[in-house]
Protein backbone atom coordinates (compact mmCIF):
# COMPACT_ATOMS: atom_id res chain seq x y z
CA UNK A 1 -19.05 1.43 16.19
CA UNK A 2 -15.41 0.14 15.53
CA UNK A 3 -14.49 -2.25 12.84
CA UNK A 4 -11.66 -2.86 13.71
CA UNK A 5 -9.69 -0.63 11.55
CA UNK A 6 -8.26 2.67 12.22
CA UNK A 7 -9.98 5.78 11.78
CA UNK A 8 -7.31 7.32 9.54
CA UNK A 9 -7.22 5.46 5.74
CA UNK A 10 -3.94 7.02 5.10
CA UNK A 11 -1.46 5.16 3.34
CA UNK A 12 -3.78 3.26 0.62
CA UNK A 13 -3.11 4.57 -2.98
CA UNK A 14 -5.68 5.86 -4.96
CA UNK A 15 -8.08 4.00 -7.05
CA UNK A 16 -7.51 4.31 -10.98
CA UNK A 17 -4.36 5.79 -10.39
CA UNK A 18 -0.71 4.62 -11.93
CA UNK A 19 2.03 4.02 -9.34
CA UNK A 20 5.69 2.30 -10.07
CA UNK A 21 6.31 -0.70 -8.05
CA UNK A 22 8.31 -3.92 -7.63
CA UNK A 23 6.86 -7.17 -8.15
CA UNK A 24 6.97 -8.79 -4.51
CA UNK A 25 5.56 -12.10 -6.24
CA UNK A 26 4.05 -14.13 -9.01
CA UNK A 27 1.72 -16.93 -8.34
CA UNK A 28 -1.37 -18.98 -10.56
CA UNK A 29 -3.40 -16.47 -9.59
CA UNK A 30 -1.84 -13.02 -9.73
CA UNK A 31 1.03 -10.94 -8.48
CA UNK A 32 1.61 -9.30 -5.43
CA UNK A 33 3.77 -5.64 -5.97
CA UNK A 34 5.40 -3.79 -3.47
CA UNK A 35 3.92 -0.13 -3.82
CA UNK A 36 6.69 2.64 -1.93
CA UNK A 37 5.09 4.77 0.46
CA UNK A 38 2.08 2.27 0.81
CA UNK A 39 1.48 -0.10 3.73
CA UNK A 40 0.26 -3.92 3.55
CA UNK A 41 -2.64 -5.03 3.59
């Protein structure tokens, strides 16, 4: 069955892991950061 999505994950950091960014954007309801090496969502 495809989702949709490709069958490699690769490119998505880790959960509970620490990774230097740059904040992309600031809005009422969060921030979006720019994560190098990491592709968007």
């Amino acid at each position: 069955m495809n989702s949709g999505r490709p069958e490699t994950m690769e490119n998505l950091p880790a959960l509970y892991t620490i990774f230097q960014g740059e904040v992309a954007m600031v809005t009422d309801y969060g921030a979006f950061i720019k994560i190098p090496g990491c592709r968007k969502q």
